[in-house]
PDB file of N, CA and C in Angstrom:
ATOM      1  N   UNK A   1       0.852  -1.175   0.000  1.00  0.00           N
ATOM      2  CA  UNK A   1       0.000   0.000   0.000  1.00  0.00           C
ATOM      3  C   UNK A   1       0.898   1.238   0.000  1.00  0.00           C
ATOM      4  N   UNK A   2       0.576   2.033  -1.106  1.00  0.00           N
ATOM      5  CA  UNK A   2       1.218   3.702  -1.004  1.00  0.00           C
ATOM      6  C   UNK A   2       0.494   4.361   0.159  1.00  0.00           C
ATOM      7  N   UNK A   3       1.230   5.434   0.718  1.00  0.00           N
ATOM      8  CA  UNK A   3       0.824   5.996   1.968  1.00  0.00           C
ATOM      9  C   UNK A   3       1.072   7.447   1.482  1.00  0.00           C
ATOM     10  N   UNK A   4      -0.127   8.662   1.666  1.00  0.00           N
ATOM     11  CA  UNK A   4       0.577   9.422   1.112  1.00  0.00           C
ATOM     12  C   UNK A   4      -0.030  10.961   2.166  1.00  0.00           C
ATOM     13  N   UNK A   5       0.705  11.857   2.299  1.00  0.00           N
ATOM     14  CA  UNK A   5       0.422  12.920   2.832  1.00  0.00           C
ATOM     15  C   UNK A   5      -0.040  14.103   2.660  1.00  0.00           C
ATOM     16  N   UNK A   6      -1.494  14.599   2.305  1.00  0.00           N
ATOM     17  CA  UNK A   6      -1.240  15.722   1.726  1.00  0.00           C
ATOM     18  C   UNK A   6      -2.071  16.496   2.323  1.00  0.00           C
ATOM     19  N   UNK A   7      -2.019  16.591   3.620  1.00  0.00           N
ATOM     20  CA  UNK A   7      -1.979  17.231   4.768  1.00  0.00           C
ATOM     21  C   UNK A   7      -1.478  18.957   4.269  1.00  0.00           C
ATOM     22  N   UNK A   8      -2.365  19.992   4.657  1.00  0.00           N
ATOM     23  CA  UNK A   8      -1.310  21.500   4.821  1.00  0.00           C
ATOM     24  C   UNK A   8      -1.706  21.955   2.719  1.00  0.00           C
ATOM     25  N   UNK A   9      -1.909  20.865   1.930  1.00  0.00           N
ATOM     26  CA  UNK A   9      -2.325  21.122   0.445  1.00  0.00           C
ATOM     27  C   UNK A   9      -3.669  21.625   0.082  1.00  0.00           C
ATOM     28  N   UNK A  10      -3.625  22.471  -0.509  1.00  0.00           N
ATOM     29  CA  UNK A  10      -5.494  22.515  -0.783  1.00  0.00           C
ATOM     30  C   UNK A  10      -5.508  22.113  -2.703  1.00  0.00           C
ATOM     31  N   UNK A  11      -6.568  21.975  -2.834  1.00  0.00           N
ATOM     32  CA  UNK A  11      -6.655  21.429  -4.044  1.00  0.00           C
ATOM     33  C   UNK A  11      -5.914  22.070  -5.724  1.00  0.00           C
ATOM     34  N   UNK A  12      -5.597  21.889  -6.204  1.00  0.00           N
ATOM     35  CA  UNK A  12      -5.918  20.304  -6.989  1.00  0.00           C
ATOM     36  C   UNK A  12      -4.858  19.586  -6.635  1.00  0.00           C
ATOM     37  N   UNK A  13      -3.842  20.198  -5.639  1.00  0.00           N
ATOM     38  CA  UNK A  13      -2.928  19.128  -5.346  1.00  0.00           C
ATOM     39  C   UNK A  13      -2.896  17.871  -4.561  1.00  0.00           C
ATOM     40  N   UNK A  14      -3.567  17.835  -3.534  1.00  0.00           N
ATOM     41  CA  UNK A  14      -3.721  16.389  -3.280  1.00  0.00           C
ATOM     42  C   UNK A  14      -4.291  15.257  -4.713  1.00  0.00           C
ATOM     43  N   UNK A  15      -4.509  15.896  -5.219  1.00  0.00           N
ATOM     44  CA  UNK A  15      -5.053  15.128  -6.628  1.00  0.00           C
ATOM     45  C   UNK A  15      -4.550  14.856  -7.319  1.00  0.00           C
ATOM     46  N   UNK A  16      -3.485  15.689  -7.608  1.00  0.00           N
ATOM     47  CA  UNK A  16      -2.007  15.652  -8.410  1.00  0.00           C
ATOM     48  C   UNK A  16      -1.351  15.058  -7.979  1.00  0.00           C
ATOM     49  N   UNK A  17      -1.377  14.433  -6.322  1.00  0.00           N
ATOM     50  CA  UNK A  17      -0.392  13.843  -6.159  1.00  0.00           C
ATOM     51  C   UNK A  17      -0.711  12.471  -6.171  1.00  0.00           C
ATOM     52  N   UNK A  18      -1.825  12.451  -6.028  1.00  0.00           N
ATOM     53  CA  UNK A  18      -2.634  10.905  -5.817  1.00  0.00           C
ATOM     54  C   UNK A  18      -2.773  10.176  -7.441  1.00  0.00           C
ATOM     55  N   UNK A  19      -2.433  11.380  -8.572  1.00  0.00           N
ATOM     56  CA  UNK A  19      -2.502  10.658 -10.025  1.00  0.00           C
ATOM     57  C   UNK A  19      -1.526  10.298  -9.858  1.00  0.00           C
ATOM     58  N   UNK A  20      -0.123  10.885  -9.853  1.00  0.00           N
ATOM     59  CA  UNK A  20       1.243  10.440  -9.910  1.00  0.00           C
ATOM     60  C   UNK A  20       1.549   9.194  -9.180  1.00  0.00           C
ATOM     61  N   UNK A  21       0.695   9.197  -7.900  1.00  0.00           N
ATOM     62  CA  UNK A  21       1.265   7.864  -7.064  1.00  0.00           C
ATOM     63  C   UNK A  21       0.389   6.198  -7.988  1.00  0.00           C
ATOM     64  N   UNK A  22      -0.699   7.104  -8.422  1.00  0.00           N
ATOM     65  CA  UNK A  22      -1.788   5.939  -8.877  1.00  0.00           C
ATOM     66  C   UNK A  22      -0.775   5.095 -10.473  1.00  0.00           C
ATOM     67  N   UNK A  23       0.054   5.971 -11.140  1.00  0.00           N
ATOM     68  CA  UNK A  23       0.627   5.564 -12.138  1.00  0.00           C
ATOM     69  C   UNK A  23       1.619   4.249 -11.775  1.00  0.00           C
ATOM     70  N   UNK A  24       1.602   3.894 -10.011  1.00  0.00           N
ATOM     71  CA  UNK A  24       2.776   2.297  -9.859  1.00  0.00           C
ATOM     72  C   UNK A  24       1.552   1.170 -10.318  1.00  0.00           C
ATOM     73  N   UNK A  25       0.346   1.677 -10.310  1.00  0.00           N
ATOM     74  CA  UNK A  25      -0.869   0.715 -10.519  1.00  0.00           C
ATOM     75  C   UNK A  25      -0.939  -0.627  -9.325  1.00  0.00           C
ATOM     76  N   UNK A  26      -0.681  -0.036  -7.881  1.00  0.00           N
ATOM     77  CA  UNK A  26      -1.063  -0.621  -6.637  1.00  0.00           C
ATOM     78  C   UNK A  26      -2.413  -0.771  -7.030  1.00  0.00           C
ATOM     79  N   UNK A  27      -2.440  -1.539  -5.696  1.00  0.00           N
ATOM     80  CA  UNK A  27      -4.150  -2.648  -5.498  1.00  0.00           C
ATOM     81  C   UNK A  27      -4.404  -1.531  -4.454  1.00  0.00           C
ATOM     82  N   UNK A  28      -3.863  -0.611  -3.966  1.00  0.00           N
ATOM     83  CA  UNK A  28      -4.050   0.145  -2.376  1.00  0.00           C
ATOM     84  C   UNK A  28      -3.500   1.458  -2.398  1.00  0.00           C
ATOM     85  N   UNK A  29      -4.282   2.545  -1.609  1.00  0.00           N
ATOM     86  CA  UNK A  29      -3.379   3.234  -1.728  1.00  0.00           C
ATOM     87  C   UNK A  29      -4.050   4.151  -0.306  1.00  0.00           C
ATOM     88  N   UNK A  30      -3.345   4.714   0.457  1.00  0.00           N
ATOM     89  CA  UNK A  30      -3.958   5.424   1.749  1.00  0.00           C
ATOM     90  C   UNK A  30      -3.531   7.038   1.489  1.00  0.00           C
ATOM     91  N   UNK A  31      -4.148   8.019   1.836  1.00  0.00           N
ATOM     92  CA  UNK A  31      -3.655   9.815   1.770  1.00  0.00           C
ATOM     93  C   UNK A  31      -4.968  10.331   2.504  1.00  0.00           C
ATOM     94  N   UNK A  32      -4.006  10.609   3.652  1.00  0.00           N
ATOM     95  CA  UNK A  32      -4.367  11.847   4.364  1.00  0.00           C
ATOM     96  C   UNK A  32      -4.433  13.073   3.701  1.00  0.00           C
ATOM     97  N   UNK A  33      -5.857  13.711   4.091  1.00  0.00           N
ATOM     98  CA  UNK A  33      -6.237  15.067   4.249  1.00  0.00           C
ATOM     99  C   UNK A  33      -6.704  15.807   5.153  1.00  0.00           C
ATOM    100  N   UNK A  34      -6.922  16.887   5.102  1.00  0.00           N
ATOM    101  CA  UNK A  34      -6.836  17.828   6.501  1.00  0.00           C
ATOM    102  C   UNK A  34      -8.237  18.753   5.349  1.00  0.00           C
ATOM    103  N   UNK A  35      -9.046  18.930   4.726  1.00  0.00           N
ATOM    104  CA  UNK A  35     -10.183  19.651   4.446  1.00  0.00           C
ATOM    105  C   UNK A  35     -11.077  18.905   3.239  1.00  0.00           C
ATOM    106  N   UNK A  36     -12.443  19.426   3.541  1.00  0.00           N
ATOM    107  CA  UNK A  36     -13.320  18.499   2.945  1.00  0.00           C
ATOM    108  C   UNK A  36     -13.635  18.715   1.719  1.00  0.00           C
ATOM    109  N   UNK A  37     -12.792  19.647   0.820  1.00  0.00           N
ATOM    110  CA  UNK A  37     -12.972  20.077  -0.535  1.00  0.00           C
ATOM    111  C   UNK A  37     -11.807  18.982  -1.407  1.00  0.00           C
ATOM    112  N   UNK A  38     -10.739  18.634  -0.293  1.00  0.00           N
ATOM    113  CA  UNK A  38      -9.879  18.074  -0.558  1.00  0.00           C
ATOM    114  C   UNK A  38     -10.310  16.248  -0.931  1.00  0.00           C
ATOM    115  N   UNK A  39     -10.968  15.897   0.352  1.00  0.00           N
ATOM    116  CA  UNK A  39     -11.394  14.970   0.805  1.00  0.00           C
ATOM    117  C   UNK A  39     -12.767  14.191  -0.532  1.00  0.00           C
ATOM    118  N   UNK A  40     -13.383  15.176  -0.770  1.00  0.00           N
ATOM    119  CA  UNK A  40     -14.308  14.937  -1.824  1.00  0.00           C
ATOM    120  C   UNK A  40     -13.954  14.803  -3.442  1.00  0.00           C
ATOM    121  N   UNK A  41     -12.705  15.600  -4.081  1.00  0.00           N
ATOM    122  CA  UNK A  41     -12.319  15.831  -4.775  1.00  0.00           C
ATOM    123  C   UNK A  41     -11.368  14.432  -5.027  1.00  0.00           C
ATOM    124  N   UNK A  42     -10.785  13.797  -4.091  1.00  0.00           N
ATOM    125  CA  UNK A  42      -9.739  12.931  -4.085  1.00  0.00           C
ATOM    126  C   UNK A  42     -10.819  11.484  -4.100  1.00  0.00           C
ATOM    127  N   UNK A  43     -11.858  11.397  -3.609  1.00  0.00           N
ATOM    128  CA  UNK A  43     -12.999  10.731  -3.428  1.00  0.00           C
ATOM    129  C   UNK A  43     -13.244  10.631  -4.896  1.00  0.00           C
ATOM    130  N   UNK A  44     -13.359  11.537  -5.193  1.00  0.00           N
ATOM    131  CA  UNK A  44     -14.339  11.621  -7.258  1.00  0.00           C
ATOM    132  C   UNK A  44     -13.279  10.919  -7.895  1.00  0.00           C
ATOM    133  N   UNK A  45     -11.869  11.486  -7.822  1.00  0.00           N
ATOM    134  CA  UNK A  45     -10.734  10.943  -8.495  1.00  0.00           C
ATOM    135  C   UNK A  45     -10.779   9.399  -9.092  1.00  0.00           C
ATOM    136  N   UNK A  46     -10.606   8.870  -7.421  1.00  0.00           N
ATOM    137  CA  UNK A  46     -10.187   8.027  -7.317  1.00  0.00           C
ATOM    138  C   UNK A  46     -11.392   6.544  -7.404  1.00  0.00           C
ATOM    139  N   UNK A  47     -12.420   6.921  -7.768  1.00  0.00           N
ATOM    140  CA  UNK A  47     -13.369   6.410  -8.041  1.00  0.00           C
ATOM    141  C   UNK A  47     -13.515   6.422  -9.091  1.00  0.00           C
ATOM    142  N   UNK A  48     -13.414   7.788  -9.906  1.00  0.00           N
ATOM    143  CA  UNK A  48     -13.603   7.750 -11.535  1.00  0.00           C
ATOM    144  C   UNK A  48     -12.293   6.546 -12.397  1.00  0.00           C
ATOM    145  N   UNK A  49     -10.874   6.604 -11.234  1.00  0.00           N
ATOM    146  CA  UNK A  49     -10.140   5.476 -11.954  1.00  0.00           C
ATOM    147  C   UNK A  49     -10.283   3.986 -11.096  1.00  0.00           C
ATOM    148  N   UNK A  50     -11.981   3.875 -10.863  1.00  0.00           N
ATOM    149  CA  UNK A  50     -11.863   2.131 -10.607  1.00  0.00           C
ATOM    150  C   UNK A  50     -11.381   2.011  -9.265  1.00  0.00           C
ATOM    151  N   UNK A  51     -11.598   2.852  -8.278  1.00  0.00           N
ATOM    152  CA  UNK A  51     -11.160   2.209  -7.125  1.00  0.00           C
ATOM    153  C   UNK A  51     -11.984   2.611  -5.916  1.00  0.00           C
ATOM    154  N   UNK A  52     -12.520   1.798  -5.336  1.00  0.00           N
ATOM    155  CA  UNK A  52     -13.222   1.866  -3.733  1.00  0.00           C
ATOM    156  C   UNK A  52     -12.900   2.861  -2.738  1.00  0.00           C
ATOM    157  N   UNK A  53     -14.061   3.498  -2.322  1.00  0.00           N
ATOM    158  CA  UNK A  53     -13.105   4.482  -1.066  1.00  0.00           C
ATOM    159  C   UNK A  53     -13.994   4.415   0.111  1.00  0.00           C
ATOM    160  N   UNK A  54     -13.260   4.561   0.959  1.00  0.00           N
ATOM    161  CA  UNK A  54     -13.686   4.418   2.222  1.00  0.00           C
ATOM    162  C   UNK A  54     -12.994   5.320   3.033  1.00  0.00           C
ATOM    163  N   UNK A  55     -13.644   6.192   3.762  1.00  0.00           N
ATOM    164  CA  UNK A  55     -13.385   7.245   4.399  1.00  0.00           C
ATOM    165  C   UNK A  55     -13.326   7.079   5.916  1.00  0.00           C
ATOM    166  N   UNK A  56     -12.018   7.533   7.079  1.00  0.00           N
ATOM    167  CA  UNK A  56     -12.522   7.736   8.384  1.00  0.00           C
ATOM    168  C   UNK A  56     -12.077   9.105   8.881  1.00  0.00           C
ATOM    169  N   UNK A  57     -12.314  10.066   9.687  1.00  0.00           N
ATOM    170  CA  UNK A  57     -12.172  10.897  10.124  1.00  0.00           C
ATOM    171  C   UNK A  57     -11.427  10.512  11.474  1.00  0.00           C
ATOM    172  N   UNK A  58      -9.998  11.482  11.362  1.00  0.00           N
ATOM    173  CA  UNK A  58      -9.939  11.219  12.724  1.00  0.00           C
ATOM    174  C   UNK A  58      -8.875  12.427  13.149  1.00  0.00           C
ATOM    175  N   UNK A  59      -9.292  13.262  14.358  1.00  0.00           N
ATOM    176  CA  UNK A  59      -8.673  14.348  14.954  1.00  0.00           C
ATOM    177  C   UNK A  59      -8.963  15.752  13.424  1.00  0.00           C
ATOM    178  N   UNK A  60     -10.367  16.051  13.259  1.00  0.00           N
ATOM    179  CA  UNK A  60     -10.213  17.109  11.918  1.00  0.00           C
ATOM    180  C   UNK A  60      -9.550  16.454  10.374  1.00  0.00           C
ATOM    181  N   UNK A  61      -8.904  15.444  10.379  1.00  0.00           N
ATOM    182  CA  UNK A  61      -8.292  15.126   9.564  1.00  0.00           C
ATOM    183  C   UNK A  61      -9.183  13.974   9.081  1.00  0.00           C
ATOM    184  N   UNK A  62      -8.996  13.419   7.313  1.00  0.00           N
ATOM    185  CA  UNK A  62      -9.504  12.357   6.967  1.00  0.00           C
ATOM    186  C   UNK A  62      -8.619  11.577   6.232  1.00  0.00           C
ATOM    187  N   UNK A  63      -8.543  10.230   6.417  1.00  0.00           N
ATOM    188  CA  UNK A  63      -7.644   9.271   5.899  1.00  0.00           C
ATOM    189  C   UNK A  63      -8.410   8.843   5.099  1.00  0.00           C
ATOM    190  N   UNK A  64      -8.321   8.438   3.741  1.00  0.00           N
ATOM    191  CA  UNK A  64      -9.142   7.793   2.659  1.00  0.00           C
ATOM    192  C   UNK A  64      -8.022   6.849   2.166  1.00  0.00           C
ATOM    193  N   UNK A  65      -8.584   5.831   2.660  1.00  0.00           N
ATOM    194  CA  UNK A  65      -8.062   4.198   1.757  1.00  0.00           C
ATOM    195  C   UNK A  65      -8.676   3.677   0.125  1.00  0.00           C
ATOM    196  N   UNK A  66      -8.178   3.629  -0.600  1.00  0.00           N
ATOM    197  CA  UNK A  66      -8.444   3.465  -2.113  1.00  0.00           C
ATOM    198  C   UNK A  66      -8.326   1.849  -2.144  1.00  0.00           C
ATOM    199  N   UNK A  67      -9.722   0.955  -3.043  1.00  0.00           N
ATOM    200  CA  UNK A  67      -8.876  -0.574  -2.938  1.00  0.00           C
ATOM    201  C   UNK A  67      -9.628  -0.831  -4.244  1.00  0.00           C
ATOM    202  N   UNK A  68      -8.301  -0.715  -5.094  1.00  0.00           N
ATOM    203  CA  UNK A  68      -9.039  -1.237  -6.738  1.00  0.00           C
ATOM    204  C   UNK A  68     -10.219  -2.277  -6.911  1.00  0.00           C
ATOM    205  N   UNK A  69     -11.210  -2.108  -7.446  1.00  0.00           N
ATOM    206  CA  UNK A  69     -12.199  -2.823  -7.651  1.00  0.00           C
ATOM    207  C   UNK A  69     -11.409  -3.644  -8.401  1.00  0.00           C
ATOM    208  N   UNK A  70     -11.996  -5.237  -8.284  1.00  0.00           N
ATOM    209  CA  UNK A  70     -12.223  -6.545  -9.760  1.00  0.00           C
ATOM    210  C   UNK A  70     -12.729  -6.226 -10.448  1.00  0.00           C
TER     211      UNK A  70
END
């Protein structure tokens, strides 16, 4: 699983960074965010390329786990 930080970023960069990481073509991929424009945007992404998300909140912050669909 890629782990990725983009904490302190406001958009489109957590997005930018989550394409670049998505190009190793992992089964997984985890990135923290810290705002919900961020959080939703990285959500659409990462769904529009085929992959599951599941969201938890924790301390203001949200961790979103990505798990490629079959």
């Amino acid at each position: 699983m890629k782990q990725l930080d983009a904490r302190g970023l406001s958009c489109p960069e957590p997005v930018v960074m989550l394409r670049k990481a998505m190009m190793s073509k992992e089964a997984y991929y985890e990135i923290v965010v810290d705002n919900l424009t961020s959080k939703e945007n990285v959500t659409r992404y990462a769904e529009h390329q085929g992959y599951q998300v599941s969201v938890r909140e924790e301390a203001g912050e949200y961790v979103l786990t990505m798990k490629k669909k079959v």
